[in-house]
Protein backbone atom coordinates (compact mmCIF):
# COMPACT_ATOMS: atom_id res chain seq x y z
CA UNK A 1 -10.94 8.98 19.45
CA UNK A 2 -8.75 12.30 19.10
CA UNK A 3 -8.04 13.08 15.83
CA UNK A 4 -5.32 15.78 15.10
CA UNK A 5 -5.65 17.95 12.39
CA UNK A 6 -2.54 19.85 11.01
CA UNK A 7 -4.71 23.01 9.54
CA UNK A 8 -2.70 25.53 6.70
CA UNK A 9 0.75 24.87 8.61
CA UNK A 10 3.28 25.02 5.56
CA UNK A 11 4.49 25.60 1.77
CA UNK A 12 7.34 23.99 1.14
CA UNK A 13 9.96 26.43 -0.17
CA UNK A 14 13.04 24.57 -1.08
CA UNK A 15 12.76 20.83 -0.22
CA UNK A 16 11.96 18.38 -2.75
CA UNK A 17 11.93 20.58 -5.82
CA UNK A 18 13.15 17.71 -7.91
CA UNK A 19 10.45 15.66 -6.65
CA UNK A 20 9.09 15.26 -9.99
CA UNK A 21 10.82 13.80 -12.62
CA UNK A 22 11.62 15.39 -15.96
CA UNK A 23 11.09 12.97 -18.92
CA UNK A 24 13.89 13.32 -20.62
CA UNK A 25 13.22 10.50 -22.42
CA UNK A 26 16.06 8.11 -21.58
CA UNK A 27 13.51 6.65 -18.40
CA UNK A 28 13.70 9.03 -16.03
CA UNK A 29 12.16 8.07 -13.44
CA UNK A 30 10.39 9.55 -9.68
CA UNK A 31 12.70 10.01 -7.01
CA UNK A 32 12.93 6.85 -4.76
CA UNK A 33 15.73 8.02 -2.54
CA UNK A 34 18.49 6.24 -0.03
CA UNK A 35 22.25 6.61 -0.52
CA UNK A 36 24.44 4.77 -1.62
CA UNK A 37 27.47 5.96 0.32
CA UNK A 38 29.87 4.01 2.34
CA UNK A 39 29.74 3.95 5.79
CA UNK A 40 31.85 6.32 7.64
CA UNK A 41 30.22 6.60 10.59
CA UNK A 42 32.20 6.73 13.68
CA UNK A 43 32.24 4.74 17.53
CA UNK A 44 31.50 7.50 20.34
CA UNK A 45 34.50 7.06 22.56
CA UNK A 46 32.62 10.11 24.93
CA UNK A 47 31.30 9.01 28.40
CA UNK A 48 27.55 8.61 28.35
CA UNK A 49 25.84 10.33 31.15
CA UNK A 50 22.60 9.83 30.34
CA UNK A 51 22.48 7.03 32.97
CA UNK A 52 24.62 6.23 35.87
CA UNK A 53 26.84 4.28 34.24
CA UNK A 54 30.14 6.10 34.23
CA UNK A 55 31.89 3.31 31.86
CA UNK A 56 32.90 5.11 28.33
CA UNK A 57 30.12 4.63 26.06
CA UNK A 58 31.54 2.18 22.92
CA UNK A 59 28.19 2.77 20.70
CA UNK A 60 26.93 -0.36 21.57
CA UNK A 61 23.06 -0.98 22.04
CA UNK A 62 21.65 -0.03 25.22
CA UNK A 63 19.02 -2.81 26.09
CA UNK A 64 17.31 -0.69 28.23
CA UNK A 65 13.73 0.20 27.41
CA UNK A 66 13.78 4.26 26.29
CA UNK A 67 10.63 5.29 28.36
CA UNK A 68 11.45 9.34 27.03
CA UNK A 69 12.96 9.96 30.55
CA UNK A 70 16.64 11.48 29.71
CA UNK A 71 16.65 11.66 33.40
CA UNK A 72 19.39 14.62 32.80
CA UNK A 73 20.70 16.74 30.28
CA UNK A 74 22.52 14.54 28.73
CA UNK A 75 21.96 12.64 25.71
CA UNK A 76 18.59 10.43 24.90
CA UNK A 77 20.05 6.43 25.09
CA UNK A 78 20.22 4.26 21.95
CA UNK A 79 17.73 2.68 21.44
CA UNK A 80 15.85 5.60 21.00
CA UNK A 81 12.17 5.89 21.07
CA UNK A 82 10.80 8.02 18.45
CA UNK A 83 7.67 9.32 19.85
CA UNK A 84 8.51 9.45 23.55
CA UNK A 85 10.36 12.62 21.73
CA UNK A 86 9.32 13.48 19.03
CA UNK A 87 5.84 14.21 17.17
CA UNK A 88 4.50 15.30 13.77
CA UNK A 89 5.02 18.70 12.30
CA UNK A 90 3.94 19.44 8.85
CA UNK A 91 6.36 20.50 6.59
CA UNK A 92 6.51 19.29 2.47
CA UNK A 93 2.85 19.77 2.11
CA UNK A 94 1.34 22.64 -0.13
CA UNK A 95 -0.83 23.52 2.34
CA UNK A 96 -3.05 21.33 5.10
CA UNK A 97 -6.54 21.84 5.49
CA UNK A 98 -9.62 20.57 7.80
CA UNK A 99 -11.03 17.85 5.69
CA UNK A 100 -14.39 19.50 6.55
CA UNK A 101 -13.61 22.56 4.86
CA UNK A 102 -15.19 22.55 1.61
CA UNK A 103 -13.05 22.79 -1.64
CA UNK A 104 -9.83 23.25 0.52
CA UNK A 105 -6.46 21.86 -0.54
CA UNK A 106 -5.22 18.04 0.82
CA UNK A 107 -5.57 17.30 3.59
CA UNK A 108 -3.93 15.39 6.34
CA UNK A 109 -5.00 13.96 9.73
CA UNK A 110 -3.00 11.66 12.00
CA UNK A 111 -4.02 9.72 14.39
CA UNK A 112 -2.30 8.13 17.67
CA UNK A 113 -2.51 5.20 19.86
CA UNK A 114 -1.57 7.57 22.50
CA UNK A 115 -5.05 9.12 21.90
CA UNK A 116 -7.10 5.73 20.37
CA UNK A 117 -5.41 2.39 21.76
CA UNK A 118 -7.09 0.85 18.88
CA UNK A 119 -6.65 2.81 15.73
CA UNK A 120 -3.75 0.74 14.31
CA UNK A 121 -5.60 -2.69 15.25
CA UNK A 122 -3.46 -5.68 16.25
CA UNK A 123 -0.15 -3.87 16.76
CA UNK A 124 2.45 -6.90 15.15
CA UNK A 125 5.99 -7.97 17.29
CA UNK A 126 6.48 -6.03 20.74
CA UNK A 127 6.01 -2.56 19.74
CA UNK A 128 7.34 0.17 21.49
CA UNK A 129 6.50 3.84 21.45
CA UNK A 130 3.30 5.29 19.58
CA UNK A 131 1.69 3.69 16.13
CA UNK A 132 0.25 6.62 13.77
CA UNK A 133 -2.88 5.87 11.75
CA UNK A 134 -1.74 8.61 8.93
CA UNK A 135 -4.62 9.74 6.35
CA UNK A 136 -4.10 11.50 3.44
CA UNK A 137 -6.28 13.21 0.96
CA UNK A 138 -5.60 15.07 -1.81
CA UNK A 139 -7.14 18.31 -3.37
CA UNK A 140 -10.47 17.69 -4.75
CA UNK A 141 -9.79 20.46 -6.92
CA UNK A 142 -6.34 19.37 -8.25
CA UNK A 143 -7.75 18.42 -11.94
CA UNK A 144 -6.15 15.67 -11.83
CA UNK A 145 -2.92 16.68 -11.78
CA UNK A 146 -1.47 15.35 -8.38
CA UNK A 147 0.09 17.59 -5.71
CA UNK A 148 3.68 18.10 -5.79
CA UNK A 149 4.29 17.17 -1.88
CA UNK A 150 2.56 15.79 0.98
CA UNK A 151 4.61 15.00 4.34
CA UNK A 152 5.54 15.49 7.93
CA UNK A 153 8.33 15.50 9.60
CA UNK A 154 8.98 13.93 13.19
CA UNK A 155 10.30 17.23 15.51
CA UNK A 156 11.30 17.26 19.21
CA UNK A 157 8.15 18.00 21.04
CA UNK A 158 6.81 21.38 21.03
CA UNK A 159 8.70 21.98 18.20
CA UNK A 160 7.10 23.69 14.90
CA UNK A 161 9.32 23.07 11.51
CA UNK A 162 9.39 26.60 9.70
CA UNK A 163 11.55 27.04 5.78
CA UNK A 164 13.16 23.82 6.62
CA UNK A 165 14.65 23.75 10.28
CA UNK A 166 13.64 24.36 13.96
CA UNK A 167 14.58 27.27 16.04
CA UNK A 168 15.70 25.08 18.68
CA UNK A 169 16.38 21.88 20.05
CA UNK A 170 15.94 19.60 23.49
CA UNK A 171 17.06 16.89 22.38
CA UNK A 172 20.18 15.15 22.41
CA UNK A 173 20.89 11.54 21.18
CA UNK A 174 23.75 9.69 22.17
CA UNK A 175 26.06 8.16 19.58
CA UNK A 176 26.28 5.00 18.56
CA UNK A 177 22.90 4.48 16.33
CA UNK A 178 23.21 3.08 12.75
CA UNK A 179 19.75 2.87 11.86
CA UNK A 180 16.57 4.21 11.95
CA UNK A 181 13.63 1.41 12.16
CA UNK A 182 9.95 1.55 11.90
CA UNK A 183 7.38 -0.91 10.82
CA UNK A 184 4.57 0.58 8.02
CA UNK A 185 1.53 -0.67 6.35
CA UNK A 186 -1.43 0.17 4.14
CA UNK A 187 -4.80 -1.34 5.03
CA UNK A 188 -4.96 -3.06 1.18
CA UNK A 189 -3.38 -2.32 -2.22
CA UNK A 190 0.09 -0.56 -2.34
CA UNK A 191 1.33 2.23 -1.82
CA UNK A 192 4.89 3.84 -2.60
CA UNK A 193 6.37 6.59 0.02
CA UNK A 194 9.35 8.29 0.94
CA UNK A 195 10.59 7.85 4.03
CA UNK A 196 13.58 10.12 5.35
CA UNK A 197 15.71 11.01 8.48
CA UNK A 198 17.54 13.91 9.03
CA UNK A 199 17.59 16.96 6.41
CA UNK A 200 16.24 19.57 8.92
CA UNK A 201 18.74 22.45 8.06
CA UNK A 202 19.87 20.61 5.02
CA UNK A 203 17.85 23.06 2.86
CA UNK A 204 16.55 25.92 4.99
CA UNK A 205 19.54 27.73 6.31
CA UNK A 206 22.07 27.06 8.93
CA UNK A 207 20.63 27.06 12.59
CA UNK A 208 22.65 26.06 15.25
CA UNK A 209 20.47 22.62 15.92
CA UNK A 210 20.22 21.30 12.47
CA UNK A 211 20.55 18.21 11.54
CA UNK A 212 24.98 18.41 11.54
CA UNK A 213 27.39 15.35 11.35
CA UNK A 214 30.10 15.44 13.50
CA UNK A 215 32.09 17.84 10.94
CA UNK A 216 29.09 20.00 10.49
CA UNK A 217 27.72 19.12 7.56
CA UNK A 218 24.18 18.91 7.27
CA UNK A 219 22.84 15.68 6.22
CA UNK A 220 19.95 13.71 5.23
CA UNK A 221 19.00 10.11 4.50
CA UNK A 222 15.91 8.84 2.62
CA UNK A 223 14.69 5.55 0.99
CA UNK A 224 11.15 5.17 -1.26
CA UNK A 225 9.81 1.96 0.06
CA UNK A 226 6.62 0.21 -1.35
CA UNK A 227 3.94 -0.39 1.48
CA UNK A 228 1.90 -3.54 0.96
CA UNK A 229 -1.26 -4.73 3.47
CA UNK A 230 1.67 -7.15 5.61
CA UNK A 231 2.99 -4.65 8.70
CA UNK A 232 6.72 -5.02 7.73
CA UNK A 233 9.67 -3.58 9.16
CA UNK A 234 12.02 -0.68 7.14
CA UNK A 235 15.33 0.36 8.10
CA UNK A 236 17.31 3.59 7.29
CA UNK A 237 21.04 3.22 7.10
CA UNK A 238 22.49 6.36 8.51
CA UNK A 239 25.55 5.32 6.99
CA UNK A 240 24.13 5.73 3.90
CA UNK A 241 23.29 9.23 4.42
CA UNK A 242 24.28 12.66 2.16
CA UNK A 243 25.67 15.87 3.43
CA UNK A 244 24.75 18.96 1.56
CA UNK A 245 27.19 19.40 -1.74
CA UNK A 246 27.93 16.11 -1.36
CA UNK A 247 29.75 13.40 0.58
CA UNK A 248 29.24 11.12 3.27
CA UNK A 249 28.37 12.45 6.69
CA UNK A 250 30.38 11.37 9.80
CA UNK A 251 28.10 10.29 12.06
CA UNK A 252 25.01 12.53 13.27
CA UNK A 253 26.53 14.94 15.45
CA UNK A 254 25.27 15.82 18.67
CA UNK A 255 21.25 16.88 18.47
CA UNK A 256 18.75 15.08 16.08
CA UNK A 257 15.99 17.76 14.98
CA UNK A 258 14.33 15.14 12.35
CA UNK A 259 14.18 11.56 13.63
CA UNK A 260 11.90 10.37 10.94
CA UNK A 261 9.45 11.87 7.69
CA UNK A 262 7.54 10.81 5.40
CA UNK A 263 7.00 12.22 1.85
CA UNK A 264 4.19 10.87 -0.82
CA UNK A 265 4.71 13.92 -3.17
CA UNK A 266 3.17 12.99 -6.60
CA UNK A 267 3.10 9.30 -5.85
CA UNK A 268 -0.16 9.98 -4.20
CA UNK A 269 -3.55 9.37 -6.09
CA UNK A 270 -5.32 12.03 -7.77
CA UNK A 271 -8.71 13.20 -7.55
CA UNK A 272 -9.81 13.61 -3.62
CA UNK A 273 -8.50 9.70 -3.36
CA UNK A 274 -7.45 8.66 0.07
CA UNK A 275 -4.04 7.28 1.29
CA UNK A 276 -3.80 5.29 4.55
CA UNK A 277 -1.10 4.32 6.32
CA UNK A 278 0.36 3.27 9.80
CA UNK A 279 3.54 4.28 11.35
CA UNK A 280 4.80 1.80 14.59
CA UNK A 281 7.57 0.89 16.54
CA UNK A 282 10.06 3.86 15.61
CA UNK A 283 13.36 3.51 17.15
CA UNK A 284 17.16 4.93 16.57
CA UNK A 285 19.03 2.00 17.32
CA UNK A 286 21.91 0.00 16.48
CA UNK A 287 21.51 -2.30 13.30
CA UNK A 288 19.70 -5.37 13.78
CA UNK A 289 18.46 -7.74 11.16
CA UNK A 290 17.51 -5.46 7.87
CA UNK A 291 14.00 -6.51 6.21
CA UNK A 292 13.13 -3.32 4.49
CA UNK A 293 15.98 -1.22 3.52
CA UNK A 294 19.14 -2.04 1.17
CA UNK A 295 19.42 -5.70 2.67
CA UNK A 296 22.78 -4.80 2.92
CA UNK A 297 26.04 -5.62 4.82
CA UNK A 298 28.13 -2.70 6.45
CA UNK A 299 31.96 -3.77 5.19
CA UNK A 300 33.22 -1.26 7.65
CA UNK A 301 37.15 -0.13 6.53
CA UNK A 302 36.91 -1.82 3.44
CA UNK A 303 35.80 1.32 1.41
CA UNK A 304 33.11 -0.93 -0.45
CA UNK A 305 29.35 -1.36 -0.19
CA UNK A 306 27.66 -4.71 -0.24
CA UNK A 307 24.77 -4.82 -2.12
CA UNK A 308 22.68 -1.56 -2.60
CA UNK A 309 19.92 -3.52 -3.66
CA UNK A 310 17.03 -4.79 -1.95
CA UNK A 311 15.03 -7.96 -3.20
CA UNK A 312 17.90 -8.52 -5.41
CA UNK A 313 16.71 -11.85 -6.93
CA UNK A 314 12.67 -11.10 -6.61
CA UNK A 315 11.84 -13.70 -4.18
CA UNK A 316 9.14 -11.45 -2.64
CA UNK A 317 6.79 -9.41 -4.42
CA UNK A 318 3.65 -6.91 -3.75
CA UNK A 319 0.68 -9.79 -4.74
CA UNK A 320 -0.66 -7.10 -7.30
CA UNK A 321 -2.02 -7.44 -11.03
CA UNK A 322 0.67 -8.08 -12.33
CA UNK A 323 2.57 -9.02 -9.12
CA UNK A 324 5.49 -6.49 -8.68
CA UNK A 325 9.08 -7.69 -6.57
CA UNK A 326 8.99 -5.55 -3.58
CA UNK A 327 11.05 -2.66 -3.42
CA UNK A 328 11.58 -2.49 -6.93
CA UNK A 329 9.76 0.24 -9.25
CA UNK A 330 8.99 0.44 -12.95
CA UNK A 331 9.42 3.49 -15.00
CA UNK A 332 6.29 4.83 -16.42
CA UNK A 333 4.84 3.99 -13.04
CA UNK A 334 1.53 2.07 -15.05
CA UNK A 335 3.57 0.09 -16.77
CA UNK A 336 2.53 -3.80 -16.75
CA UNK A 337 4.84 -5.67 -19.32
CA UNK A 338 6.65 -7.49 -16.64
CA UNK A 339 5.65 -10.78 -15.18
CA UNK A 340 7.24 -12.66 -11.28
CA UNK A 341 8.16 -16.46 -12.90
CA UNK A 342 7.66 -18.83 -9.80
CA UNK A 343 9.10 -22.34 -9.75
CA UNK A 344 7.04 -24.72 -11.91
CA UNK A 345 5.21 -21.81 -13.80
CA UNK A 346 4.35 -23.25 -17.29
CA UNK A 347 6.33 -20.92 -19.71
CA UNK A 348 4.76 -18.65 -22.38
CA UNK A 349 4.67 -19.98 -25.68
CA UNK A 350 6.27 -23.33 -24.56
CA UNK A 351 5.56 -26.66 -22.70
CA UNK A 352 8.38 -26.00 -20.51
CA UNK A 353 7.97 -24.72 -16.47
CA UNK A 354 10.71 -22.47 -14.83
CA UNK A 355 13.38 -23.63 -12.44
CA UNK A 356 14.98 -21.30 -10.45
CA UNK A 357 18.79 -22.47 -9.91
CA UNK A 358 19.17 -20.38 -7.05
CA UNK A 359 15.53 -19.63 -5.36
CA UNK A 360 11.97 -19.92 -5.94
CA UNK A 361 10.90 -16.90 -8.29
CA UNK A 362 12.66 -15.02 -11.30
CA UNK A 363 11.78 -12.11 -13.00
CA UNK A 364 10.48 -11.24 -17.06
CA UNK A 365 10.37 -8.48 -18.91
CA UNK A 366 8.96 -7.81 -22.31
CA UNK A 367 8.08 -5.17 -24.83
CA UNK A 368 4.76 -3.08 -24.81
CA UNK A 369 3.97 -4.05 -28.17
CA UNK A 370 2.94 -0.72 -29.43
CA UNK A 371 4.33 -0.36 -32.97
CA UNK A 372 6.71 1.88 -31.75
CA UNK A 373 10.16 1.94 -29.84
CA UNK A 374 9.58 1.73 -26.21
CA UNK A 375 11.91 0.62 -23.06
CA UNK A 376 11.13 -0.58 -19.90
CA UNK A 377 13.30 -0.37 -16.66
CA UNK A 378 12.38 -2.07 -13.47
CA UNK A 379 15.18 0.14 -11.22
CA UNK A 380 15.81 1.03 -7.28
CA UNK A 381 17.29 4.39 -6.81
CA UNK A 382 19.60 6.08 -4.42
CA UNK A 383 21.18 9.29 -3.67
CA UNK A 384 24.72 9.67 -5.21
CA UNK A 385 27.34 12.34 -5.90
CA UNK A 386 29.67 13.13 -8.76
CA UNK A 387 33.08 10.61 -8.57
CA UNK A 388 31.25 7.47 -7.03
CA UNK A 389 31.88 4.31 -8.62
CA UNK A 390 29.10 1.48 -8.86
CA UNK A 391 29.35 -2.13 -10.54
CA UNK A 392 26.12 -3.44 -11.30
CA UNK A 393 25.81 -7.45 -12.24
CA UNK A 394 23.20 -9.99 -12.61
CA UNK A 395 22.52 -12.68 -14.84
CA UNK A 396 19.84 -13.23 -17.93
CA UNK A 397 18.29 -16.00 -19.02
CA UNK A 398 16.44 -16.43 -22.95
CA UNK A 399 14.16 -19.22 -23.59
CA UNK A 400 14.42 -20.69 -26.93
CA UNK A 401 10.73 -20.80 -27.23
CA UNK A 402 10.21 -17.17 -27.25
CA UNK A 403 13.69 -15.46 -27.89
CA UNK A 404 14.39 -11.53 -28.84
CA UNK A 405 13.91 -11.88 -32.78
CA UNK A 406 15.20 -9.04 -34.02
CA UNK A 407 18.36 -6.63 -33.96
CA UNK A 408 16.27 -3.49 -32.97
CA UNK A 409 15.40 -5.21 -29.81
CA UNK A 410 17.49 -6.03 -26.57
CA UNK A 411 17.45 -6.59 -23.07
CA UNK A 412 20.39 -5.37 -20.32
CA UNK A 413 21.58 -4.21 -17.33
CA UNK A 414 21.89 -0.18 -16.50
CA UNK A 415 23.54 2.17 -13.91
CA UNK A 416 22.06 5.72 -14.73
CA UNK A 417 22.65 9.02 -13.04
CA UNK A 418 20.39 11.83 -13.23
CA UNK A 419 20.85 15.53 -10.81
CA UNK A 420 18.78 17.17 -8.26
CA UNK A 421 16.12 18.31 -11.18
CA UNK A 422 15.94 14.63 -12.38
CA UNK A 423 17.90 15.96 -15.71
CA UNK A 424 19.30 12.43 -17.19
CA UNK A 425 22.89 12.73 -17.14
CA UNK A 426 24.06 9.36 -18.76
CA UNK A 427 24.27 5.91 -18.26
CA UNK A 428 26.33 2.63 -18.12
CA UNK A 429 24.93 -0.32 -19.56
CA UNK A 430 26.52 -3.68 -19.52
CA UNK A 431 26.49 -6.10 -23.09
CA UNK A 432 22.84 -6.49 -24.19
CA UNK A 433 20.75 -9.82 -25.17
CA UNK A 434 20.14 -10.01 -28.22
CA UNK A 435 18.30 -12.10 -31.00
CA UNK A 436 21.67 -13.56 -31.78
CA UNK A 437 22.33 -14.51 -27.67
CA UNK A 438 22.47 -17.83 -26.50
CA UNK A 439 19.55 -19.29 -25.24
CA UNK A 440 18.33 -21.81 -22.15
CA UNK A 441 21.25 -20.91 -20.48
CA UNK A 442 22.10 -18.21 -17.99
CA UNK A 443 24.15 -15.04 -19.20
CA UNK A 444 26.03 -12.87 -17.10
CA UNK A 445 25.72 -9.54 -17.26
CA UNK A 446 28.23 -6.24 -15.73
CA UNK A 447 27.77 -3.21 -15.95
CA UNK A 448 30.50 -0.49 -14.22
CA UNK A 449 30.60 3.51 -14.19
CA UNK A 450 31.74 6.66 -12.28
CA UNK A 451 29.13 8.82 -11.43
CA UNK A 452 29.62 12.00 -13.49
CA UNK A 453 29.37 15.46 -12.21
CA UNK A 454 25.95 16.76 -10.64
CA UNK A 455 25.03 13.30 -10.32
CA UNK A 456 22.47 13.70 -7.36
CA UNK A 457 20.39 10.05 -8.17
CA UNK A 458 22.01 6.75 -9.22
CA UNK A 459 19.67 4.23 -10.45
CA UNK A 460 20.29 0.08 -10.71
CA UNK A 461 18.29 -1.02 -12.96
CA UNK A 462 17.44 -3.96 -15.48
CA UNK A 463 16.06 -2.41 -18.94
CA UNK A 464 13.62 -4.42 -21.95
CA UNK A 465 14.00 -2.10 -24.94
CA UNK A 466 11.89 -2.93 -28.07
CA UNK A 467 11.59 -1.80 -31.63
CA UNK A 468 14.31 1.23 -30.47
CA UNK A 469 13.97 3.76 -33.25
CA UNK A 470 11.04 2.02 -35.37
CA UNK A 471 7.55 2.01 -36.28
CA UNK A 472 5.21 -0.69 -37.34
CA UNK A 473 7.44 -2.88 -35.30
CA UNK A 474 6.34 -6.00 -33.20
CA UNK A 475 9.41 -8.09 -32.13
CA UNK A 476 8.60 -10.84 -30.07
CA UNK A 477 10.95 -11.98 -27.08
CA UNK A 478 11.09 -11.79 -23.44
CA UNK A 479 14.36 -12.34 -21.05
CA UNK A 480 14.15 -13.54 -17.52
CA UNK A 481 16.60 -11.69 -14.78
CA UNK A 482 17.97 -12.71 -11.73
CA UNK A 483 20.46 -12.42 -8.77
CA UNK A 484 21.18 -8.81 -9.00
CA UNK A 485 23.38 -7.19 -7.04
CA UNK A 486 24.79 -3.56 -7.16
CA UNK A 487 28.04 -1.84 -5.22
CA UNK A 488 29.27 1.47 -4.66
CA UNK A 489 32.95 1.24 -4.42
């Protein structure tokens, strides 16, 4: 087996400085990435050459397999096999070290398929391209603090990624892709990670292969998914990608310099622990069924979103103690006062079991019970900009045998916005539940806003605030959420 070992490649110098959120005490939270922006991508009406048919190329799929031939110098044919083109090139990590060399920083070593045919095991679906065994260690000297980055981009071949951008670029794509897919595991446990396209450029200058839309603009899309033992396929919506200053890119322009990256930053474990994790099947392609990403429908001229959220009504979640609905996070990350409600589930505190009008599991939240104020926010995030409206709506459900009991206590939905630093800028909440709110029944809940200015992050979220501005205090109560859905209009 071949190992490759990335050895002091790269500082980061501008990317990801906002990695790490600021509390600013109104739950701010890490960055989980993935925009929220309409599509506004455009169909290619240019005539693909990259085969030898001469028919104008209308952006739809090419079922051909991509076996990395281009067979000219024209553009690489959607679908578009990541690794027949692409390969790993350090670039958000502090620095990269042999894991041999004694008291160096984290370390990182990949391995490949290409080089092992067994390292990622029983390969799920029909797999195409490489799978990457990725494992990560961090500084055994980091006293506990966490490293701020930890990632690698995907670059054409032969390419190194210097300050944020290549030199140059081989490597057309034809138009016409809307997402990228990959499928990603960890061997047991969880793990959350940032996974990106584009950006190359987006930070480091202005060379003449960055990553441009077809106005210029340098973009960059990114989602933080949660990676469970189950090999599961993830999706990036280009559509949903940012140009720099903000906006919506049109398209991806003619050359790709970052097909796919991943970022752990400080959602990796301290203390010399390791991170594993497998990277298969990477493909530009044209949309296909979404598992992983926003879950989303593309509306196309309508100039709304469908729903940003993914997992909306917590019918899957990670199988951990306490179970948490996949793709959802909770702000502080070690927080455990929330509980998945299946169908039939005896309720606390009564004799009653849960029914699920609409699907098989619900989700509770409830206070920490410290003596002191404290709120709780199970949220997804994604990248916004200043002027974008959202709605966010759901419903809420109060069981009369262990209601909210008091006024300092309350349970809601919330759309907040922070900037690039993670400085909270405001929120929008929708009416709260309250000790004096129905209960057994099912409240709906709405909560709209405009993203102010410097809004970088928007967050949907659904919020369990208890004892807010007391001590001593022990209210009782949990609410139950479900059917969540969130728009950017």
């Amino acid at each position: 087996m071949r190992l490759l070992s990335f050895v002091a490649l790269l500082a980061l110098t501008a990317p990801f400085a906002g990695c790490k959120p600021k509390d600013t005490g109104d739950t701010g939270v890490p960055d989980t990435g993935d925009t929220s922006s309409t599509d506004t991508s455009t169909t290619d009406t240019s005539t693909d050459t990259s085969t030898t048919d001469t028919s104008t190329d209308t952006g739809t799929t090419d079922t051909s397999t991509d076996t990395g031939d281009t067979g000219t110098s024209g553009p690489v044919a959607i679908p578009m096999v990541v690794s027949a083109h692409y390969e790993m090139s350090a670039q958000f990590s502090q620095s990269i070290d042999d894991p041999g060399n004694a008291g160096g920083a984290e370390s990182v070593d990949i391995y490949t398929t290409a080089n092992d045919a067994g390292v990622c095991g029983a390969r799920p679906g029909t797999p195409v391209g490489e799978c990457f065994k990725v494992v990560y260690n961090n500084d055994p000297d980091d006293n506990g603090t966490g490293p701020s980055y930890g990632g690698f981009y995907f670059v054409p071949i032969g390419e190194q990624i210097a300050n944020g951008y290549v030199n140059d670029v081989d490597v057309p794509v034809q138009s016409g892709a809307t997402e990228i897919a990959f499928t990603a595991w960890v061997d047991s446990g969880t793990q959350d990670i940032e996974m990106i396209g584009g950006g190359i450029g987006f930070y480091g200058g202005d060379p003449t292969y960055a990553d441009k839309d077809d106005d210029g603009n340098l973009w960059r899309v990114s989602k933080v998914i949660t990676l469970t033992s189950t090999p599961t396929e993830y999706t990036l919506v280009l559509a949903n990608g940012e140009i720099a200053g903000g906006g919506t890119p049109n398209g991806y322009g003619d050359w790709v310099s970052g097909a796919l990256a991943w970022n752990l930053g400080n959602r990796a474990p301290e203390n010399n622990t390791e991170v594993a994790f497998y990277l298969d099947d990477i493909q530009w392609r044209v949309g296909q069924s979404d598992t992983g990403d926003t879950g989303t429908t593309d509306t196309g001229d309508t100039g709304t979103s469908g729903n940003l959220l993914a997992n909306p009504s917590f019918e899957s979640d990670d199988g951990g103690t306490p179970p948490r609905p996949t793709d959802w996070l909770v702000y502080p990350g070690d927080r455990t006062n929330y509980a998945i409600v299946k169908d039939g589930d005896t309720l606390y505190n009564s004799s009653d079991t849960w029914d699920d009008p609409n699907g098989t599991q619900s989700v509770k939240l409830y206070g920490l019970f410290t003596g002191t104020g404290n709120e709780t926010p199970l949220y997804q995030e994604f990248d916004g900009s200043a002027g974008q409206n959202y709605t966010l709506t759901g419903s809420a459900y109060m069981h009369a045998d262990d209601p909210i009991t008091a006024t300092d206590t309350e349970a809601y939905l919330s759309i907040k916005y922070f900037d690039g630093s993670y400085n909270f800028l405001g929120a929008d909440d929708s009416s709260k539940v309250t000790s004096t709110s129905p209960t057994n029944t099912w409240i709906d809940l709405t909560a709209t806003g405009t993203a102010p200015a410097a809004t970088a992050h928007v967050q949907g979220a659904i919020e369990y605030s208890q004892c807010v501005g007391q001590t001593n205090c022990y209210t009782g109560g949990s609410v139950y959420f479900d059917d969540l859905s969130l728009v950017q209009q």
